[in-house]
PDB file of N, CA and C in Angstrom:
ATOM      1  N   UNK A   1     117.712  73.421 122.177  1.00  0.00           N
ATOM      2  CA  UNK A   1     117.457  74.692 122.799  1.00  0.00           C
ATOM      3  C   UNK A   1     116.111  75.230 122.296  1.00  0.00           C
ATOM      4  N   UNK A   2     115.154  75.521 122.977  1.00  0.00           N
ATOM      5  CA  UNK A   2     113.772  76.072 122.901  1.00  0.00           C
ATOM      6  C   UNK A   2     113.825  77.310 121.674  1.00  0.00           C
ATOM      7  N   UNK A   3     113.243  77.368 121.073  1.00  0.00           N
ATOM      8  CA  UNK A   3     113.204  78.854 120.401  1.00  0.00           C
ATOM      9  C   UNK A   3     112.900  80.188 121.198  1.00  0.00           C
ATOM     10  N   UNK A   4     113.361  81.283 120.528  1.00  0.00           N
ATOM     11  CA  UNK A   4     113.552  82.142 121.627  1.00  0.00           C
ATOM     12  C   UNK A   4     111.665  83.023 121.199  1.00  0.00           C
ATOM     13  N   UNK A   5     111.194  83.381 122.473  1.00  0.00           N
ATOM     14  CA  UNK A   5     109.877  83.881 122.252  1.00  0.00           C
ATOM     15  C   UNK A   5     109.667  85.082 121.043  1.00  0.00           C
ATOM     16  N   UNK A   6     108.807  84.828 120.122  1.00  0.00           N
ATOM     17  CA  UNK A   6     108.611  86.140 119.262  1.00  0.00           C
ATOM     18  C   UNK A   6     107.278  86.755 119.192  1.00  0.00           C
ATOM     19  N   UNK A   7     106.901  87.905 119.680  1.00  0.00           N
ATOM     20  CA  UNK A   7     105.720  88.342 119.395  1.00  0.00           C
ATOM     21  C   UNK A   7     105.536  89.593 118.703  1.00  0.00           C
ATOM     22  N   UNK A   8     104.663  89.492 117.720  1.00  0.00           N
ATOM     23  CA  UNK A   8     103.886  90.667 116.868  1.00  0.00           C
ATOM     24  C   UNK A   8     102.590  90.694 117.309  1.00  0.00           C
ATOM     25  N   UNK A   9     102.183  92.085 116.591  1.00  0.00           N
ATOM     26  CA  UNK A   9     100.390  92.226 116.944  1.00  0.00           C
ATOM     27  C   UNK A   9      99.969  92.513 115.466  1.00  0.00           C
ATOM     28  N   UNK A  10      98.554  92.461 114.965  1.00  0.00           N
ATOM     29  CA  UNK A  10      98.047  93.028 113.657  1.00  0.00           C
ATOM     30  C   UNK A  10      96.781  93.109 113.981  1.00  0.00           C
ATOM     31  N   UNK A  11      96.251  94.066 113.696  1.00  0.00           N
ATOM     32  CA  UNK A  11      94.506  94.289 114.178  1.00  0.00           C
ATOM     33  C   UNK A  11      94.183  94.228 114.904  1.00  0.00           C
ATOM     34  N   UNK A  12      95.165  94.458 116.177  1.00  0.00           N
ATOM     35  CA  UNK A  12      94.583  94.185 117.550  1.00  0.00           C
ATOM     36  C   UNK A  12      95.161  92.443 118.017  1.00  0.00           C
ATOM     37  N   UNK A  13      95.436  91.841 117.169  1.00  0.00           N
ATOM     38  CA  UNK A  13      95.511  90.164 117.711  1.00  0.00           C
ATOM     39  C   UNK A  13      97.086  89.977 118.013  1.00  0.00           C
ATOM     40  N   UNK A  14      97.153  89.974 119.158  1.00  0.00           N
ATOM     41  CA  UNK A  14      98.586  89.410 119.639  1.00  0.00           C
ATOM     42  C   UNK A  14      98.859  88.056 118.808  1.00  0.00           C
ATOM     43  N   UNK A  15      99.954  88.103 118.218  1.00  0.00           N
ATOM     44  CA  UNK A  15     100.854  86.538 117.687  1.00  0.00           C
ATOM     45  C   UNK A  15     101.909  86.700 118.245  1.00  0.00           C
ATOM     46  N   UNK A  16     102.107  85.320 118.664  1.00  0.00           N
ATOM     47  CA  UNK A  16     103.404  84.935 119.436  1.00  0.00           C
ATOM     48  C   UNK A  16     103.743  83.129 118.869  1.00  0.00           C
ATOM     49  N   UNK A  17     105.179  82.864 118.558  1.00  0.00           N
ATOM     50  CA  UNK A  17     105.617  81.428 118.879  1.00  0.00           C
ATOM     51  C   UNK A  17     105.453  80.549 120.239  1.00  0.00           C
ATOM     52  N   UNK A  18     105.172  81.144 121.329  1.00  0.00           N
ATOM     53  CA  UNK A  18     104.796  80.689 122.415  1.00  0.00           C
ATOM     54  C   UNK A  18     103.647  80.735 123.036  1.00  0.00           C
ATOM     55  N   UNK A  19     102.786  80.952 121.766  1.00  0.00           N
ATOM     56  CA  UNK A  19     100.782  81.860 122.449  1.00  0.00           C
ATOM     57  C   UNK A  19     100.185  80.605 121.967  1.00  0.00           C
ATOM     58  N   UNK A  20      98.532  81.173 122.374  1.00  0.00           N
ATOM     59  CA  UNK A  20      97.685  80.259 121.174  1.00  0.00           C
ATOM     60  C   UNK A  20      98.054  80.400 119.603  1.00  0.00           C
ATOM     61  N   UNK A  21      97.248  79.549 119.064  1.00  0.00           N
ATOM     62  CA  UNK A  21      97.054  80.019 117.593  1.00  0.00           C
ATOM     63  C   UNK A  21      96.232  80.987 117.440  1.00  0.00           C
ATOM     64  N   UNK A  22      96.912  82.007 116.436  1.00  0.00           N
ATOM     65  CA  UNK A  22      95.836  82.890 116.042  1.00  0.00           C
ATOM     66  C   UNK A  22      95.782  82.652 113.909  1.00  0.00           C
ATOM     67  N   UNK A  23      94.829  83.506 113.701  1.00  0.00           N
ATOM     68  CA  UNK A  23      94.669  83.165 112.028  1.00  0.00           C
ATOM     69  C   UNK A  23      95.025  84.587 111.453  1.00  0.00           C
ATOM     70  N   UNK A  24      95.183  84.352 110.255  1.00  0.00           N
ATOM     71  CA  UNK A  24      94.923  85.750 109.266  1.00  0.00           C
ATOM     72  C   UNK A  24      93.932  84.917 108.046  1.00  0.00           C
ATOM     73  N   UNK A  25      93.323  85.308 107.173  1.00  0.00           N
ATOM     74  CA  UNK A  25      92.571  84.844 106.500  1.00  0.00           C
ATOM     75  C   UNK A  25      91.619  85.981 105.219  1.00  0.00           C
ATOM     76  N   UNK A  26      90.994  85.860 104.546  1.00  0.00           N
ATOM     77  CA  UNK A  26      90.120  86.399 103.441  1.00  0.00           C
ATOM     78  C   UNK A  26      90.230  86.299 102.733  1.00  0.00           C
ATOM     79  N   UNK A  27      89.515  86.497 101.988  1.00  0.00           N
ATOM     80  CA  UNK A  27      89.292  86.580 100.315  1.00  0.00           C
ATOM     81  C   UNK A  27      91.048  86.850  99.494  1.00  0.00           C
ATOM     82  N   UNK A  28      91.258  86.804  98.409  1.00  0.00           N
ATOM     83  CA  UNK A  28      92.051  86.700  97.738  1.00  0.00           C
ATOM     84  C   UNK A  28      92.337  88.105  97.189  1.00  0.00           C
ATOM     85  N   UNK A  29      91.173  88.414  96.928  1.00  0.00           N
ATOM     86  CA  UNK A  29      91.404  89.664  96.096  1.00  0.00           C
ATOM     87  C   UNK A  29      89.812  90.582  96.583  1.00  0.00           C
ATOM     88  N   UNK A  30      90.043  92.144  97.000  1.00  0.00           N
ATOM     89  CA  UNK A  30      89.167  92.786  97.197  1.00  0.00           C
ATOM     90  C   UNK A  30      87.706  92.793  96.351  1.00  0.00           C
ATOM     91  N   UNK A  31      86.568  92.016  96.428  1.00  0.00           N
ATOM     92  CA  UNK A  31      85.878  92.444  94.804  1.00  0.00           C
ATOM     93  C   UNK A  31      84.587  92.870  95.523  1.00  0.00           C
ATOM     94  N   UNK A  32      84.311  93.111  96.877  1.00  0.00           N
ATOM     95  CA  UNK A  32      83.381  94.258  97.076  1.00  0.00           C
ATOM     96  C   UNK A  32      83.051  94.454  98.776  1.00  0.00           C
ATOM     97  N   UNK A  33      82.940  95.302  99.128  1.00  0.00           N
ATOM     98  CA  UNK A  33      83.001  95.741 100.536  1.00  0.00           C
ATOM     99  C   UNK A  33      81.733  94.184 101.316  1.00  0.00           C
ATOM    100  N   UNK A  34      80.894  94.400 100.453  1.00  0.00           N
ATOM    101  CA  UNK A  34      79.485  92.951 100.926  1.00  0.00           C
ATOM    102  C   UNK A  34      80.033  91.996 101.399  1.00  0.00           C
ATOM    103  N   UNK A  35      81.037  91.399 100.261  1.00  0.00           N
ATOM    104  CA  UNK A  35      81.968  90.326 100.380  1.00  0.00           C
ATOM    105  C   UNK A  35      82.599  90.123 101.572  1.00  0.00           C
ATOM    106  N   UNK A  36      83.381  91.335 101.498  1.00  0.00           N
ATOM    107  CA  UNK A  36      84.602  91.194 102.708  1.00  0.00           C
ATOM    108  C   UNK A  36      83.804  90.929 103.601  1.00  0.00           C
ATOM    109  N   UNK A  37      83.015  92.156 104.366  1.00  0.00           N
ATOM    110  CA  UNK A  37      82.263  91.616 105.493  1.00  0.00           C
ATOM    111  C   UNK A  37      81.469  90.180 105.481  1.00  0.00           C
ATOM    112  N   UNK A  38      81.137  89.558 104.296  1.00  0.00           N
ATOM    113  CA  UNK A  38      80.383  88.527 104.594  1.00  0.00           C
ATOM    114  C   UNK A  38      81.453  87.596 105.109  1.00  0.00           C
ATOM    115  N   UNK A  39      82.729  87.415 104.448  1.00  0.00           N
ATOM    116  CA  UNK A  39      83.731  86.580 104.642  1.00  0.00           C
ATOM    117  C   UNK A  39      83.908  86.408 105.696  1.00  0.00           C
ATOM    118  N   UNK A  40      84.731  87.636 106.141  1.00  0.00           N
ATOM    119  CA  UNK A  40      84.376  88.180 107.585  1.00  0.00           C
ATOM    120  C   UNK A  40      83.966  87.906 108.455  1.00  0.00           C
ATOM    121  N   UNK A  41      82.982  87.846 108.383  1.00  0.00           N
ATOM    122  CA  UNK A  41      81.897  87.319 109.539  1.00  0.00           C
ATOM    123  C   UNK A  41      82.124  86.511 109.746  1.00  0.00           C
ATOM    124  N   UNK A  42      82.423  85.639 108.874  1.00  0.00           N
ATOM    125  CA  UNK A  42      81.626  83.916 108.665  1.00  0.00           C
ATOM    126  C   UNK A  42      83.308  82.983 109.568  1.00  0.00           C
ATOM    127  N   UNK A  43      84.210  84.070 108.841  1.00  0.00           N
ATOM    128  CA  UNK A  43      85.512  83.167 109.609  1.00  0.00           C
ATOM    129  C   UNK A  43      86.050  84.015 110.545  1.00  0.00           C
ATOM    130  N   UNK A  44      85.284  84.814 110.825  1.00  0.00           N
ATOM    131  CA  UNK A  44      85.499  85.042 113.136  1.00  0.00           C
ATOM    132  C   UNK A  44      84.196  84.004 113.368  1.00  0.00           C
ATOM    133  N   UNK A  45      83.105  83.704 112.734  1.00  0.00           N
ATOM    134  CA  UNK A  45      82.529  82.852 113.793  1.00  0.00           C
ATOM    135  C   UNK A  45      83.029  81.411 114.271  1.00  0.00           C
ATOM    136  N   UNK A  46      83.560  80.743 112.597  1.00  0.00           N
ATOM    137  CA  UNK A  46      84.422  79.636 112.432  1.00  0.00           C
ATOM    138  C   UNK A  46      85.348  79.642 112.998  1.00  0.00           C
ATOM    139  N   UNK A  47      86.187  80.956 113.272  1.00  0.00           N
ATOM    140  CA  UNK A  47      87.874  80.565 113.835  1.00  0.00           C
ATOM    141  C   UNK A  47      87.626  81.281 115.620  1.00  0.00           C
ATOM    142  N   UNK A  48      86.686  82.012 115.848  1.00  0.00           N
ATOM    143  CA  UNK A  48      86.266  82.764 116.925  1.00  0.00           C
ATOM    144  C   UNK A  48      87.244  83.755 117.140  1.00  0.00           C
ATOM    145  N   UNK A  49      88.216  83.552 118.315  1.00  0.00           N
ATOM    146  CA  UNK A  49      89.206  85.027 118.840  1.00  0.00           C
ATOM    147  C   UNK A  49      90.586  84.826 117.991  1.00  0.00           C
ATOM    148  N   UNK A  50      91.089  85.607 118.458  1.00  0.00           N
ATOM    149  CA  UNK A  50      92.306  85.814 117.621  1.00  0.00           C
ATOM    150  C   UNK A  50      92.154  85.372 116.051  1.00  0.00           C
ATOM    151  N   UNK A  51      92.121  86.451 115.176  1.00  0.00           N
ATOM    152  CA  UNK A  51      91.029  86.423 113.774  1.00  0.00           C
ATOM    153  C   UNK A  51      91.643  87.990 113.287  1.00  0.00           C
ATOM    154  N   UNK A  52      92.562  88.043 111.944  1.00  0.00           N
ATOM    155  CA  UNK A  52      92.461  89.061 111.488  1.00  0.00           C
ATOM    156  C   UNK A  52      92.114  89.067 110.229  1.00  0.00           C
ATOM    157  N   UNK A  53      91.485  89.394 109.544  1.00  0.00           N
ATOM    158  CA  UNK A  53      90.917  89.609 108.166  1.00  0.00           C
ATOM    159  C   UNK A  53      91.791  90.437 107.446  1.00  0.00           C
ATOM    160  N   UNK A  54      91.907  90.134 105.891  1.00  0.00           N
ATOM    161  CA  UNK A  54      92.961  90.699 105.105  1.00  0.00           C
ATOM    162  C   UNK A  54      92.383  90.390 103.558  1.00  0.00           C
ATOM    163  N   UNK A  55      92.476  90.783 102.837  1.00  0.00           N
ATOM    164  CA  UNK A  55      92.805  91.046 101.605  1.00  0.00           C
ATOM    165  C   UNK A  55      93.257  91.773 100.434  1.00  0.00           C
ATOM    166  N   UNK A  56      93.550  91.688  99.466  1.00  0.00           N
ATOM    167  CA  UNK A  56      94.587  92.671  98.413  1.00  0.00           C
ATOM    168  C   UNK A  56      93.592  93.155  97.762  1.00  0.00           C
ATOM    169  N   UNK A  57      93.802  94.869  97.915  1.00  0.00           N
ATOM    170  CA  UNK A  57      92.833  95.503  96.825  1.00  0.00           C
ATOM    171  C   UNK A  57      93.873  95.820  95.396  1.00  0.00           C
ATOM    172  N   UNK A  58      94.654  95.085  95.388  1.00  0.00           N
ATOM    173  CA  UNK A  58      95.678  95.556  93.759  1.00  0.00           C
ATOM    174  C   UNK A  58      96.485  93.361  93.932  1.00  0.00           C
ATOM    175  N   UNK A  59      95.708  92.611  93.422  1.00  0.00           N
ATOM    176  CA  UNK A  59      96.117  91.125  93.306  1.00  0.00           C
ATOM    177  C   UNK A  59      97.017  91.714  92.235  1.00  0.00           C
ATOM    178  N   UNK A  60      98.195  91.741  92.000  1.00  0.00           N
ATOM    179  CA  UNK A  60      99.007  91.886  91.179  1.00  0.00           C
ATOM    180  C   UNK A  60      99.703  90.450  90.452  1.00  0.00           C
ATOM    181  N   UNK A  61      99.744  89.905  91.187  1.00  0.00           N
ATOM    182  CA  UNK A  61     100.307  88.250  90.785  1.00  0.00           C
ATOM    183  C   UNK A  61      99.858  87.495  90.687  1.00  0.00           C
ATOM    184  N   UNK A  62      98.839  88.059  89.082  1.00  0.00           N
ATOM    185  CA  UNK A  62      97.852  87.017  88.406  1.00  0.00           C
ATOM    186  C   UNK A  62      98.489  86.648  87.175  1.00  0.00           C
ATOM    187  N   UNK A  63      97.910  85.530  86.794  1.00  0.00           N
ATOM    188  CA  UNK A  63      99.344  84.615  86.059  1.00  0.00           C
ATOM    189  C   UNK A  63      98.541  84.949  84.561  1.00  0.00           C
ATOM    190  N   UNK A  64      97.427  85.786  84.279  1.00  0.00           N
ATOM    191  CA  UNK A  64      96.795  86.161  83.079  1.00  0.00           C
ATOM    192  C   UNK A  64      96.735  88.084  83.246  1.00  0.00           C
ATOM    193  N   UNK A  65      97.091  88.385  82.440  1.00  0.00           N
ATOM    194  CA  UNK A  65      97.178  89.649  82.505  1.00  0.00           C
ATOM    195  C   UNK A  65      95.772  90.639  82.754  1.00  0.00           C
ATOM    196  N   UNK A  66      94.679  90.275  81.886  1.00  0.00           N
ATOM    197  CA  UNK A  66      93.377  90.444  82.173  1.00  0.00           C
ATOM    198  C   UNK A  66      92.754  90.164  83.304  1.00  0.00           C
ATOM    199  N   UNK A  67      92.901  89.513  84.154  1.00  0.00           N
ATOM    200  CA  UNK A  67      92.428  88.954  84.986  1.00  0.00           C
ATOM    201  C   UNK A  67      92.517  89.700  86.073  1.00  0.00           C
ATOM    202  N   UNK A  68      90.883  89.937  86.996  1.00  0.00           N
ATOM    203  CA  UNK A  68      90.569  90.630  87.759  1.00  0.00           C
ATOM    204  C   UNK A  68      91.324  90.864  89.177  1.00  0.00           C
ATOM    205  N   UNK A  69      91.771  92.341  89.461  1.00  0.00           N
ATOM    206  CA  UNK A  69      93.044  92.276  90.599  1.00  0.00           C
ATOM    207  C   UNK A  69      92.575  93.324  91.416  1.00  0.00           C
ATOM    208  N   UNK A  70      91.560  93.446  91.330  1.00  0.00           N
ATOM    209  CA  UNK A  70      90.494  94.092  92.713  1.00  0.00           C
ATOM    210  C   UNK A  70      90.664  95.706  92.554  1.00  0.00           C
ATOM    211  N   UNK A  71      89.791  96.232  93.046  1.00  0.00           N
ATOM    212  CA  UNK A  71      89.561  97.939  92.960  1.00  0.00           C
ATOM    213  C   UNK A  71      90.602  98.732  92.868  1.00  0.00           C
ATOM    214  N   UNK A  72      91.760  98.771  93.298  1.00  0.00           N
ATOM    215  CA  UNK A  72      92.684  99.139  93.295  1.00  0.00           C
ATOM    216  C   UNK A  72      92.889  99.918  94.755  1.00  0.00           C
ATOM    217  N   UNK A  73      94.034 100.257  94.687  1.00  0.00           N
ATOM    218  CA  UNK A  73      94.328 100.743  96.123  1.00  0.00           C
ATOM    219  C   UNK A  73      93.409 101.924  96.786  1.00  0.00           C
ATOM    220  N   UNK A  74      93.540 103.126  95.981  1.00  0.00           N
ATOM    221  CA  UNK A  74      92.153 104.156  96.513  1.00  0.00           C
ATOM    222  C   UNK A  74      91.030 103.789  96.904  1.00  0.00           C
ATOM    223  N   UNK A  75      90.196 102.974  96.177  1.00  0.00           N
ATOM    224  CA  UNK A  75      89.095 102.439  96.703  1.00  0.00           C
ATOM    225  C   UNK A  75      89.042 101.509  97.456  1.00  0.00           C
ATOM    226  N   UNK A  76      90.357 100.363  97.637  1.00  0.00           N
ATOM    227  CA  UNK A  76      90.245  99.492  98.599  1.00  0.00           C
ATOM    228  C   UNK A  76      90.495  99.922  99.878  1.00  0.00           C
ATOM    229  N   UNK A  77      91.706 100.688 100.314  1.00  0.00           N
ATOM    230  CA  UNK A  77      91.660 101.656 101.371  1.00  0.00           C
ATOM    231  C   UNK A  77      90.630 102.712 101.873  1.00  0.00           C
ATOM    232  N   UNK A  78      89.635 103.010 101.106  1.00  0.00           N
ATOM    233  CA  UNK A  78      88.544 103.389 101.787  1.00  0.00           C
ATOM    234  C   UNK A  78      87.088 102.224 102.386  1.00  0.00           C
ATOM    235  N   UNK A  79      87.712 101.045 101.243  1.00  0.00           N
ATOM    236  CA  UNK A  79      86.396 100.232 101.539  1.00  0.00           C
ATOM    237  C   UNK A  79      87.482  99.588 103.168  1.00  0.00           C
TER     238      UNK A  79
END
């Protein structure tokens, strides 16, 4: 029996089990507005349409406690 159709949207990009492929993708962890957009850029030109960009401004599930986990939420939500 076929799977039954599922669709969500995020950023504007329709996903569906029965659509094209679409991506989500970015950086790992927020570490500066330059970045993102460069990332950005570079994988809507690589992946073209259906393309949503994402990353964590609070990486919390770093396996060293010190270890850099991006601006934190206030500033990542404005960047």
């Amino acid at each position: 029996m076929p799977a039954r159709p599922v669709r969500v949207s995020a950023g504007g990009v329709a996903f569906a089990n029965d659509g094209p492929v679409r991506f989500i993708g970015g950086p790992c962890a927020l570490e500066s507005e330059a970045l993102l957009l460069r990332v950005g850029r570079a994988l809507r030109r690589a992946v073209g349409t259906g393309f949503v960009l994402k990353c964590s401004a609070d990486k919390a599930n770093r396996t060293a406690p010190a270890a850099f986990r991006g601006p934190g939420f206030e500033a990542g939500l404005r960047i």
